[in-house]
PDB file of N, CA and C in Angstrom:
ATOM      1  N   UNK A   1      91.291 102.862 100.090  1.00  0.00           N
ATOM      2  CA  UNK A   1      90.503 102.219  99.050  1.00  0.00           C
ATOM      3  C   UNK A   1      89.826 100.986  99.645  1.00  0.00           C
ATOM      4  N   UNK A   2      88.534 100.637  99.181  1.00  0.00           N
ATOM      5  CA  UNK A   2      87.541  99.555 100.217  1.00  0.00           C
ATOM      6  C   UNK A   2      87.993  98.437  99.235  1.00  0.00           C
ATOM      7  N   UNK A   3      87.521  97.366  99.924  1.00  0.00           N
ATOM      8  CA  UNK A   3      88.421  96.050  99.603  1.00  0.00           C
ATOM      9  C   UNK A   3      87.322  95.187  99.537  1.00  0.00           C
ATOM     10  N   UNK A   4      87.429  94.390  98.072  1.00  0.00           N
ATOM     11  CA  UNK A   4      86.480  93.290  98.230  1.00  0.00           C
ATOM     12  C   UNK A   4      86.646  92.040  97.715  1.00  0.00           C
ATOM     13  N   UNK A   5      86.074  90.991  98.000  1.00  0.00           N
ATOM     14  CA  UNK A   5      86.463  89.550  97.640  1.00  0.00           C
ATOM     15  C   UNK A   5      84.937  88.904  97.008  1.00  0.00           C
ATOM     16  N   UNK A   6      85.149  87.965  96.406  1.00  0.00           N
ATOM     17  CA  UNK A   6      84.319  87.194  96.043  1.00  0.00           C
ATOM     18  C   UNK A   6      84.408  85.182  96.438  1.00  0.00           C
ATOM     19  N   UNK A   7      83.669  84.477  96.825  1.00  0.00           N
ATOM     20  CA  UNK A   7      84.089  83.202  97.059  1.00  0.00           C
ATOM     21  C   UNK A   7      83.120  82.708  97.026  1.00  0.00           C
ATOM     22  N   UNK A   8      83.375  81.776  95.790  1.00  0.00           N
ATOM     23  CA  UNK A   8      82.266  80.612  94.990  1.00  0.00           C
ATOM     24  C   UNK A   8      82.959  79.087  95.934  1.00  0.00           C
ATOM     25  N   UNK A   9      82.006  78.492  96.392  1.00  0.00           N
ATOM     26  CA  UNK A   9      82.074  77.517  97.255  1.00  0.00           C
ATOM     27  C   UNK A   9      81.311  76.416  96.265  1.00  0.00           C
ATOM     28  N   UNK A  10      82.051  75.475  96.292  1.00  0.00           N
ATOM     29  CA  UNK A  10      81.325  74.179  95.437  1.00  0.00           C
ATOM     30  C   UNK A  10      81.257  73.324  96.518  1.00  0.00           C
ATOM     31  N   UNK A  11      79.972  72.942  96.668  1.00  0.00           N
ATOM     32  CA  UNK A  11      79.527  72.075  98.025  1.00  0.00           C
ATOM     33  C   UNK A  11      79.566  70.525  97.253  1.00  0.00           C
ATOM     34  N   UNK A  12      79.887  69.526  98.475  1.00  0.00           N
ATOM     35  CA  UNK A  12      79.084  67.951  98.380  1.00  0.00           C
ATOM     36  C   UNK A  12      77.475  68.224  97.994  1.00  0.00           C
ATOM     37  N   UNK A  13      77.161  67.037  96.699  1.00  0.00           N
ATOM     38  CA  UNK A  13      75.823  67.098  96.490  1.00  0.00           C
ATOM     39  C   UNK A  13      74.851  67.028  98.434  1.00  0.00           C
ATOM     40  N   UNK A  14      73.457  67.754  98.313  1.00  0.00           N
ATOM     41  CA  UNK A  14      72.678  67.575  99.648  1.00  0.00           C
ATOM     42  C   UNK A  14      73.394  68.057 100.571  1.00  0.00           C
ATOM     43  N   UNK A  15      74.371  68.919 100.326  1.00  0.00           N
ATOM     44  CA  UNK A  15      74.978  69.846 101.577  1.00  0.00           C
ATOM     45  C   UNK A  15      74.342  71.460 101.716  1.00  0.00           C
ATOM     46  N   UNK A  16      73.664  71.917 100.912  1.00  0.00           N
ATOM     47  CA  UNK A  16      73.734  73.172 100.494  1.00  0.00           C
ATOM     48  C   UNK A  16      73.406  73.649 101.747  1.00  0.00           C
ATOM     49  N   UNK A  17      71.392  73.329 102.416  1.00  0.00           N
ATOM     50  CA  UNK A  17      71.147  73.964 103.365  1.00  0.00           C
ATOM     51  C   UNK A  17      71.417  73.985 104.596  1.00  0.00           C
ATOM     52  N   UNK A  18      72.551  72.755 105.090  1.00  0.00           N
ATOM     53  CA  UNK A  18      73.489  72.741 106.233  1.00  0.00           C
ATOM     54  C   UNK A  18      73.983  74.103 106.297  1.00  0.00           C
ATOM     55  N   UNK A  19      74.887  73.731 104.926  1.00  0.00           N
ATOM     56  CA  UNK A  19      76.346  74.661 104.590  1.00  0.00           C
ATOM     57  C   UNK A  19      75.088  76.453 104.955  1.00  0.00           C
ATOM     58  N   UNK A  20      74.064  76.597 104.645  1.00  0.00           N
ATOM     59  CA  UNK A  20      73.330  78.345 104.219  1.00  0.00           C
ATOM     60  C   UNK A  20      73.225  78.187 105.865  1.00  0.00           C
ATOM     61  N   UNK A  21      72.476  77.111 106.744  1.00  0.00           N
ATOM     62  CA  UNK A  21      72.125  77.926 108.217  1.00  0.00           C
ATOM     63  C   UNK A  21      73.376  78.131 108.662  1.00  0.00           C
ATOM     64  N   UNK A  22      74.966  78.005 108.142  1.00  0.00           N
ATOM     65  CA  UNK A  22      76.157  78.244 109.111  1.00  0.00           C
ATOM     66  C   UNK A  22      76.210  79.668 108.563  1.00  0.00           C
ATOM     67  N   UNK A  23      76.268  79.575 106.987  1.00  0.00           N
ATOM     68  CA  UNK A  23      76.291  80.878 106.527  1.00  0.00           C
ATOM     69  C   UNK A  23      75.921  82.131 106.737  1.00  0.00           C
ATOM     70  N   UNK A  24      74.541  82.069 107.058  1.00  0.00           N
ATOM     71  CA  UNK A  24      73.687  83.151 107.675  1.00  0.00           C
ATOM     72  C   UNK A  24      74.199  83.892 108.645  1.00  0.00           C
ATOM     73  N   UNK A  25      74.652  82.554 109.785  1.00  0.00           N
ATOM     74  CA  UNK A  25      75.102  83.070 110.909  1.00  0.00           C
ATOM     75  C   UNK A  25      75.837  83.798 110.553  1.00  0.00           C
ATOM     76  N   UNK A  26      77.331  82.976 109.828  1.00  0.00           N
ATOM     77  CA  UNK A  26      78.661  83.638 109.870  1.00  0.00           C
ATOM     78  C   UNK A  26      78.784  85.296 108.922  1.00  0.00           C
ATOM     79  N   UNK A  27      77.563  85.862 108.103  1.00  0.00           N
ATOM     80  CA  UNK A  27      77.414  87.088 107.491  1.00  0.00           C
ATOM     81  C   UNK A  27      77.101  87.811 108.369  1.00  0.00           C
ATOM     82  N   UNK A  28      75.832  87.713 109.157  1.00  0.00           N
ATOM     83  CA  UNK A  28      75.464  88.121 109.977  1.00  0.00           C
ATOM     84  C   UNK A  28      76.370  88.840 111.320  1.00  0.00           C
ATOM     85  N   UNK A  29      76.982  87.775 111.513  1.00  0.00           N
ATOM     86  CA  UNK A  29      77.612  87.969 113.049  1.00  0.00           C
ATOM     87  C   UNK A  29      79.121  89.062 112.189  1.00  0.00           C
ATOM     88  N   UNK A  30      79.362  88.928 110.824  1.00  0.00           N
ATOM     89  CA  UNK A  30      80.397  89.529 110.202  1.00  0.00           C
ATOM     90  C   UNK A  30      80.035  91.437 110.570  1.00  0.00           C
ATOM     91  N   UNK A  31      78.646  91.614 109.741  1.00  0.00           N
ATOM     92  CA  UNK A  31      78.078  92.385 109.645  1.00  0.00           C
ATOM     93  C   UNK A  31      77.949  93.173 111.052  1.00  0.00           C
ATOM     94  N   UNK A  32      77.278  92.320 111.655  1.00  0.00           N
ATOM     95  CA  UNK A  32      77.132  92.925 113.322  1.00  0.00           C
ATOM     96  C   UNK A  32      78.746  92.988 114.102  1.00  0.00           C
ATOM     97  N   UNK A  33      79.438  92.183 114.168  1.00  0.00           N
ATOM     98  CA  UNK A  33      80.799  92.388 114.629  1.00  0.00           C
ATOM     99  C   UNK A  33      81.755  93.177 114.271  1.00  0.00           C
ATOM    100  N   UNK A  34      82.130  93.004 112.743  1.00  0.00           N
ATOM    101  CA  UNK A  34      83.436  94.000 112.732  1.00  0.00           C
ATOM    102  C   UNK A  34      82.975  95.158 111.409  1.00  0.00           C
ATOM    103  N   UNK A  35      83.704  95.834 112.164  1.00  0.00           N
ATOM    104  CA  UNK A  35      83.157  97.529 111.674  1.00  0.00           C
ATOM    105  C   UNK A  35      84.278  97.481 110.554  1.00  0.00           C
ATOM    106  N   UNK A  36      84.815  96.648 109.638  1.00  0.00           N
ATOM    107  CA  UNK A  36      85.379  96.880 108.433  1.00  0.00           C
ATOM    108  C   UNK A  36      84.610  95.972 107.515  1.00  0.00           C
ATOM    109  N   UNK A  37      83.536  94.971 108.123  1.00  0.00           N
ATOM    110  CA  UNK A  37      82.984  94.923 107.010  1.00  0.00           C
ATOM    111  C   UNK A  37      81.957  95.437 106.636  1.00  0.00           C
ATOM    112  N   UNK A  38      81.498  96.098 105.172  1.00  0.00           N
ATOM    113  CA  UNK A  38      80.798  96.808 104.859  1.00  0.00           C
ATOM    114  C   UNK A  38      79.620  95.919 104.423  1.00  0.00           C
ATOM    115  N   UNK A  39      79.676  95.297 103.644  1.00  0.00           N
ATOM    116  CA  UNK A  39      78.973  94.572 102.801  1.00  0.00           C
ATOM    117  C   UNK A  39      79.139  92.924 103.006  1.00  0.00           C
ATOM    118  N   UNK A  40      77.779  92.339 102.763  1.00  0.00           N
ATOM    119  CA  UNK A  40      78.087  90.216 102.944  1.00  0.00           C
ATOM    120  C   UNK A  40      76.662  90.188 102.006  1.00  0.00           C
ATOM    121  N   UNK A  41      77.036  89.549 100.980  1.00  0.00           N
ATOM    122  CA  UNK A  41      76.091  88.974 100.232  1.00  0.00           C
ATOM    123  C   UNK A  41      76.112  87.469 100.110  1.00  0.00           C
ATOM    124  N   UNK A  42      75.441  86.844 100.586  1.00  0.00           N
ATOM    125  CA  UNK A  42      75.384  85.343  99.746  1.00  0.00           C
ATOM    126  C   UNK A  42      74.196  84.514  98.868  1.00  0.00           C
ATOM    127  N   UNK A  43      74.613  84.949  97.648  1.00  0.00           N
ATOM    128  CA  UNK A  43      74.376  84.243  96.057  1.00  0.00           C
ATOM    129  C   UNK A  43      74.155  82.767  95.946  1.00  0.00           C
ATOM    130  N   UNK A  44      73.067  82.419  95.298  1.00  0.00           N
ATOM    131  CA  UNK A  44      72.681  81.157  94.811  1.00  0.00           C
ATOM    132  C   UNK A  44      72.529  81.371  93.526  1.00  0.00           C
ATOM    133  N   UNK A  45      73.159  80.640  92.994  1.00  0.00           N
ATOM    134  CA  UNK A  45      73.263  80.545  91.487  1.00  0.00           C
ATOM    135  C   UNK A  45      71.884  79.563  90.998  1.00  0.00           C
ATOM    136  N   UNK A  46      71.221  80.337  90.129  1.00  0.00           N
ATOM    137  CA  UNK A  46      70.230  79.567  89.465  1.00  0.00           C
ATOM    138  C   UNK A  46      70.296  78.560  89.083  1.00  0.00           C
ATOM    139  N   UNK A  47      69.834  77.243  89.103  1.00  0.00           N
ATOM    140  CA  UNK A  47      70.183  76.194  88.325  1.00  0.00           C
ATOM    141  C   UNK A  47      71.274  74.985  89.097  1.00  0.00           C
ATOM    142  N   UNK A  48      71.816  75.782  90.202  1.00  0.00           N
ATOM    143  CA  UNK A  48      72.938  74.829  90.538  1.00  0.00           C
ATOM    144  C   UNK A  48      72.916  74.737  91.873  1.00  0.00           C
ATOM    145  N   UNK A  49      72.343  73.629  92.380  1.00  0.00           N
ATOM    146  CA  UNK A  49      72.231  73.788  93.853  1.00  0.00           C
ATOM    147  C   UNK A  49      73.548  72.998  94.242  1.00  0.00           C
ATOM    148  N   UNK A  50      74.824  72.902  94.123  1.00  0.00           N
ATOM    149  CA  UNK A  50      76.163  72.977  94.621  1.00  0.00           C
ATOM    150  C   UNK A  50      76.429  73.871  94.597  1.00  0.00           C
ATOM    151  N   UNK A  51      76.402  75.262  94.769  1.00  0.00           N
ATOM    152  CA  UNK A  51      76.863  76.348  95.179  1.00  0.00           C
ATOM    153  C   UNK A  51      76.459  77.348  95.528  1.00  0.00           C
ATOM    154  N   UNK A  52      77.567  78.130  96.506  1.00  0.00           N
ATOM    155  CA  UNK A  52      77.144  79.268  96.663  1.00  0.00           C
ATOM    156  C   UNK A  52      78.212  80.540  96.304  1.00  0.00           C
ATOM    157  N   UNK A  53      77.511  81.679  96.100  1.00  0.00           N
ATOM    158  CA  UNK A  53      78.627  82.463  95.969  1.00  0.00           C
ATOM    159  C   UNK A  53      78.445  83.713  97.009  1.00  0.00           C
ATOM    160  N   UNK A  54      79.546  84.520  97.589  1.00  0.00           N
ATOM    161  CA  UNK A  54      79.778  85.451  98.327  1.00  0.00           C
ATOM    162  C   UNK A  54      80.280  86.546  97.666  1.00  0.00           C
ATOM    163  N   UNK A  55      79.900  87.846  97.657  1.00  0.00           N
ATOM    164  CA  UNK A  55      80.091  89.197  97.853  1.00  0.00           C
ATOM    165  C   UNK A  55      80.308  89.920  98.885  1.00  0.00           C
ATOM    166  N   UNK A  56      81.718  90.226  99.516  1.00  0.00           N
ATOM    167  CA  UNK A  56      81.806  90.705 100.812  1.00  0.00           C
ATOM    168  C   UNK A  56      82.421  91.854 100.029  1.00  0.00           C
ATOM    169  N   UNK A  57      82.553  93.184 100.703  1.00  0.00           N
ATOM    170  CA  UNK A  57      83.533  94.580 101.227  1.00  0.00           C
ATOM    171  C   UNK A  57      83.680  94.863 102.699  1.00  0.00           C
ATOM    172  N   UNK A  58      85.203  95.483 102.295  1.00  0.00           N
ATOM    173  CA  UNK A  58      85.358  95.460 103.753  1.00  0.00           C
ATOM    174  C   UNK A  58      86.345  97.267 103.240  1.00  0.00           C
ATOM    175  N   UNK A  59      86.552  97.864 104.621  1.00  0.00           N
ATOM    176  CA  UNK A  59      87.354  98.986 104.519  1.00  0.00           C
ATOM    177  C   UNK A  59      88.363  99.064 103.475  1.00  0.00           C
ATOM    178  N   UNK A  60      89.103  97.880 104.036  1.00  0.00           N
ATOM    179  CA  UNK A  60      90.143  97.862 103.144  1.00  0.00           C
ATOM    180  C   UNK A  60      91.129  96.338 103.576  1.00  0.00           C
ATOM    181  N   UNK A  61      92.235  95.675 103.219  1.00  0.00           N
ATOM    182  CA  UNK A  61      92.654  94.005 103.228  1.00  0.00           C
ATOM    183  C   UNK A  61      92.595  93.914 104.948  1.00  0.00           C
ATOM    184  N   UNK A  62      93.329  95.143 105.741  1.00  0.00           N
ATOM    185  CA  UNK A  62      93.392  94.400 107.035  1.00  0.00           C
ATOM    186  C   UNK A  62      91.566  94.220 107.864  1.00  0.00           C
ATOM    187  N   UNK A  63      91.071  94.936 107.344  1.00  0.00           N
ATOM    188  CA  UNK A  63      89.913  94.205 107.935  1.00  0.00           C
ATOM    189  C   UNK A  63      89.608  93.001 107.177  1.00  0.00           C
ATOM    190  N   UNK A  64      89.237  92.598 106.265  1.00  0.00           N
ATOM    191  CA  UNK A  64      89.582  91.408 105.631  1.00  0.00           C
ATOM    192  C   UNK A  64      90.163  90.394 106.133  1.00  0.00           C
ATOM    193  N   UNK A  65      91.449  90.429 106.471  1.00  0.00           N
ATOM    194  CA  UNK A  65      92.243  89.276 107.566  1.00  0.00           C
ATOM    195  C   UNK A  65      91.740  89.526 108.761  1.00  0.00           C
ATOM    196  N   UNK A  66      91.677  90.983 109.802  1.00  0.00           N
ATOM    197  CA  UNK A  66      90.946  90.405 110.886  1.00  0.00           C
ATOM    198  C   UNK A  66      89.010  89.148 110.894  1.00  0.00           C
ATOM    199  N   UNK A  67      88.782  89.780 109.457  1.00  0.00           N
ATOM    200  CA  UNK A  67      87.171  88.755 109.489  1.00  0.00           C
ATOM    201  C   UNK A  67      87.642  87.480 109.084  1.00  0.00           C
ATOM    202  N   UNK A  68      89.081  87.290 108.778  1.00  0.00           N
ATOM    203  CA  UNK A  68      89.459  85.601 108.420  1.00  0.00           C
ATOM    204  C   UNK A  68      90.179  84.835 109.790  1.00  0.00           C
ATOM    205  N   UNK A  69      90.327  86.099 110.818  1.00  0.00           N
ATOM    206  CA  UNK A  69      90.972  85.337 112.464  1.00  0.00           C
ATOM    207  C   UNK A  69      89.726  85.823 113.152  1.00  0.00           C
ATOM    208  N   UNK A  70      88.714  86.277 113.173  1.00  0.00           N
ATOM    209  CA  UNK A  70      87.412  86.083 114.132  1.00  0.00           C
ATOM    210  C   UNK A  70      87.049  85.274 114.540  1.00  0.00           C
ATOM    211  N   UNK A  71      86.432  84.651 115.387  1.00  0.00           N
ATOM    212  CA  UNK A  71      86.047  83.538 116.053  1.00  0.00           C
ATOM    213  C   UNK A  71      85.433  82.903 115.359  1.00  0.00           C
ATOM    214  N   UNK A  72      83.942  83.723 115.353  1.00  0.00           N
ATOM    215  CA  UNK A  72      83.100  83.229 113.790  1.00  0.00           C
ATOM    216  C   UNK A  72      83.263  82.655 113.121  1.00  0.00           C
ATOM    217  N   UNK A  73      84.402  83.252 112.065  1.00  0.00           N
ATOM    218  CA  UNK A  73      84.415  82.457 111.459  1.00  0.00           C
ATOM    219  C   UNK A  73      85.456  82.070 111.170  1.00  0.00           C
ATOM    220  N   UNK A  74      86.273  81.072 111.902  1.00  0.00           N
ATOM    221  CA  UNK A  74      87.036  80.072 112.092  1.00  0.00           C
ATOM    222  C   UNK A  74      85.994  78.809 112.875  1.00  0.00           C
ATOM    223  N   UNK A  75      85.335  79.485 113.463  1.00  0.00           N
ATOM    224  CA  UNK A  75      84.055  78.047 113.902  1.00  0.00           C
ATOM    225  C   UNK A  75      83.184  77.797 112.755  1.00  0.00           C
ATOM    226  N   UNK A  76      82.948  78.755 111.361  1.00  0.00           N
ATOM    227  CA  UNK A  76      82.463  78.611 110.391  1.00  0.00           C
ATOM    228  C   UNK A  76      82.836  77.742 109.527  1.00  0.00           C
ATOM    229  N   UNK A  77      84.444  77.852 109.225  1.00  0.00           N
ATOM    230  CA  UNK A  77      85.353  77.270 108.736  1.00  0.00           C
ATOM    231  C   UNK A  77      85.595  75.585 109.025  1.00  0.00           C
ATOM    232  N   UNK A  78      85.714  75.476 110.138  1.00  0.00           N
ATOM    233  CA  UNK A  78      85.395  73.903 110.716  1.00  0.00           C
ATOM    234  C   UNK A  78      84.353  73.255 110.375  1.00  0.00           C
ATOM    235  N   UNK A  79      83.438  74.054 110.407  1.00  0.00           N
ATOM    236  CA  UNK A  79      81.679  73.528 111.167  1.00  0.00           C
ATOM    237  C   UNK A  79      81.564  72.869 109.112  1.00  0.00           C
ATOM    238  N   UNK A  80      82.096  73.938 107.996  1.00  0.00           N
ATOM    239  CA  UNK A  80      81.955  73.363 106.606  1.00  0.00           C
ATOM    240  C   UNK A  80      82.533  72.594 106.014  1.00  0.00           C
ATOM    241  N   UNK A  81      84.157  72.729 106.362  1.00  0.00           N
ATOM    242  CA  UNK A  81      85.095  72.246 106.026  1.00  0.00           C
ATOM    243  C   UNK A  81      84.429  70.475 105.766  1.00  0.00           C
ATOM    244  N   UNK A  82      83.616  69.797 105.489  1.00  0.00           N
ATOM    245  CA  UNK A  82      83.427  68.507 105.526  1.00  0.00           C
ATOM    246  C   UNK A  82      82.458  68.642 104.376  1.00  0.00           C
ATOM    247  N   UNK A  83      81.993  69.746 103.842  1.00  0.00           N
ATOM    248  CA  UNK A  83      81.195  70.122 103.010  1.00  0.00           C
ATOM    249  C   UNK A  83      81.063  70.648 101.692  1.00  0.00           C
ATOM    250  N   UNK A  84      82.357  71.131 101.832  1.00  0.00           N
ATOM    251  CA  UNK A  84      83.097  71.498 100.629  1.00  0.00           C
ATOM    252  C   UNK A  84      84.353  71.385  99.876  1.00  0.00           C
ATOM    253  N   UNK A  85      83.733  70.987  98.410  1.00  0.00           N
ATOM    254  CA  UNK A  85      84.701  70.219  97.316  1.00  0.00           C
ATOM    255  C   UNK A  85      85.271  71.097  97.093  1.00  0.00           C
ATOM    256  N   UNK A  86      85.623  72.789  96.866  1.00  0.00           N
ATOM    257  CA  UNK A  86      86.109  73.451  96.152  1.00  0.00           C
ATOM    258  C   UNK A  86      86.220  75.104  97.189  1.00  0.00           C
ATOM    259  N   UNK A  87      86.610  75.888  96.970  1.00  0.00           N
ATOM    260  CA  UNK A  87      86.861  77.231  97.813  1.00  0.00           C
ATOM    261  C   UNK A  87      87.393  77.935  96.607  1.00  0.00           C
ATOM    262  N   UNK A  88      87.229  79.268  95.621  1.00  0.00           N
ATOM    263  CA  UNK A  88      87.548  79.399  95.066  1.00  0.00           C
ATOM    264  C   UNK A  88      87.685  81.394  95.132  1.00  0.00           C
ATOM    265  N   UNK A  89      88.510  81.579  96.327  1.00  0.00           N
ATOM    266  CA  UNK A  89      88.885  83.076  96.836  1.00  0.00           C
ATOM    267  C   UNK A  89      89.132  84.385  95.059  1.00  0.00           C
ATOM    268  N   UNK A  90      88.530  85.225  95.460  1.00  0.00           N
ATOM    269  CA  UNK A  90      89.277  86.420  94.165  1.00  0.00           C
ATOM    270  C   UNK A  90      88.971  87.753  95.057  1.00  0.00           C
ATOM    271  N   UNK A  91      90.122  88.489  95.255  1.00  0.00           N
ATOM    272  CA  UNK A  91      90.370  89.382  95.695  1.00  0.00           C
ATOM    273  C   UNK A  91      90.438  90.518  94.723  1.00  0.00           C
ATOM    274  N   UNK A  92      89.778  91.862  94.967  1.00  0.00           N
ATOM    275  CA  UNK A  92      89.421  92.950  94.087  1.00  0.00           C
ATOM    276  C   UNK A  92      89.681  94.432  94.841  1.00  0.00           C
ATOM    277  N   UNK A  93      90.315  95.576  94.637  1.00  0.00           N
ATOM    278  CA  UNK A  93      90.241  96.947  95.000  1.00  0.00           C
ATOM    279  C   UNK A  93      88.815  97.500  94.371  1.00  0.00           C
ATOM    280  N   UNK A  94      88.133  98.239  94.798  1.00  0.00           N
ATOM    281  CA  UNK A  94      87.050  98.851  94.398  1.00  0.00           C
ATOM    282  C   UNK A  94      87.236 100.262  94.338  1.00  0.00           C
ATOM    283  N   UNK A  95      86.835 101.015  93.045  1.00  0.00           N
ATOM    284  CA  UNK A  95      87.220 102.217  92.686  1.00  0.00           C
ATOM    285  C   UNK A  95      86.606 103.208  93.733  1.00  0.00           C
ATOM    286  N   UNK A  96      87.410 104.268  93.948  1.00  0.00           N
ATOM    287  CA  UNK A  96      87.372 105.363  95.333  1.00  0.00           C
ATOM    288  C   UNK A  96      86.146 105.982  94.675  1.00  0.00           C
ATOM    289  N   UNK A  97      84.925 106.844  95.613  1.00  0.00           N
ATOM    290  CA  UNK A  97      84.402 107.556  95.248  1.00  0.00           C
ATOM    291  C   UNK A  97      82.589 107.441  94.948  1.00  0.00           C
ATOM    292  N   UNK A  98      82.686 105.550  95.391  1.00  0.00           N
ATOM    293  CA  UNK A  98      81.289 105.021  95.269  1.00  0.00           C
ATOM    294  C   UNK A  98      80.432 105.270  96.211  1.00  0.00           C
ATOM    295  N   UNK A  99      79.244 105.154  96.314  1.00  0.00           N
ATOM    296  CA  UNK A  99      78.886 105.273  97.311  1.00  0.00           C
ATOM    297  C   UNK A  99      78.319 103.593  97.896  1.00  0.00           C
ATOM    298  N   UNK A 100      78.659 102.898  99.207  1.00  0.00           N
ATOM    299  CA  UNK A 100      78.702 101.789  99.295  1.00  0.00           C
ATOM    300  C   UNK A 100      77.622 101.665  99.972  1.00  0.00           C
ATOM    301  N   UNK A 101      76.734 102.615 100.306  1.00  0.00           N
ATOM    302  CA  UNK A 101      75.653 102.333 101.284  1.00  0.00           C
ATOM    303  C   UNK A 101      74.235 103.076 100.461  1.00  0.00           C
TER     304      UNK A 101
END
């Protein structure tokens, strides 16, 4: 069963487009690097420039933890960590049978 998370990030006011050029990278290099993740979306909420939100899938949880010990993004993790007020993880199973692509 494919595995997915969601993570609404509440930034310091005037952090946003720091915090999006790390972001980019760190979807990107997700996408291109590990073959369990399927999917990286990152969401801007209308109206609220403190945040962002993420839509990732991945195979299933252990790819998930390997994209949370990648290099990437643990240098992602640092590089924001000064940037953000809030981290707000939700973990989801996604029903068998979709088509994800």
């Amino acid at each position: 069963m494919t595995f997915a998370i969601t993570v609404l990030f509440e930034l310091k006011p005037r952090h946003r487009e720091g915090f999006l050029g790390l972001m980019r990278e760190n979807a990107a290099l997700s996408l291109r690097d590990e073959p369990g993740c399927l999917h990286f979306d990152v969401l801007l909420p209308e109206g609220d420039d403190d945040s962002v939100f993420l839509y990732e899938i991945y195979t299933d949880e252990a790819a998930f933890d390997a994209h949370r010990e990648a290099t990437h993004f643990l240098s992602f993790d640092k590089a924001t960590s000064d940037m953000v007020v809030t981290k707000t993880v939700k973990r989801f199973a996604c029903l068998d049978g979709l088509d994800l692509r």
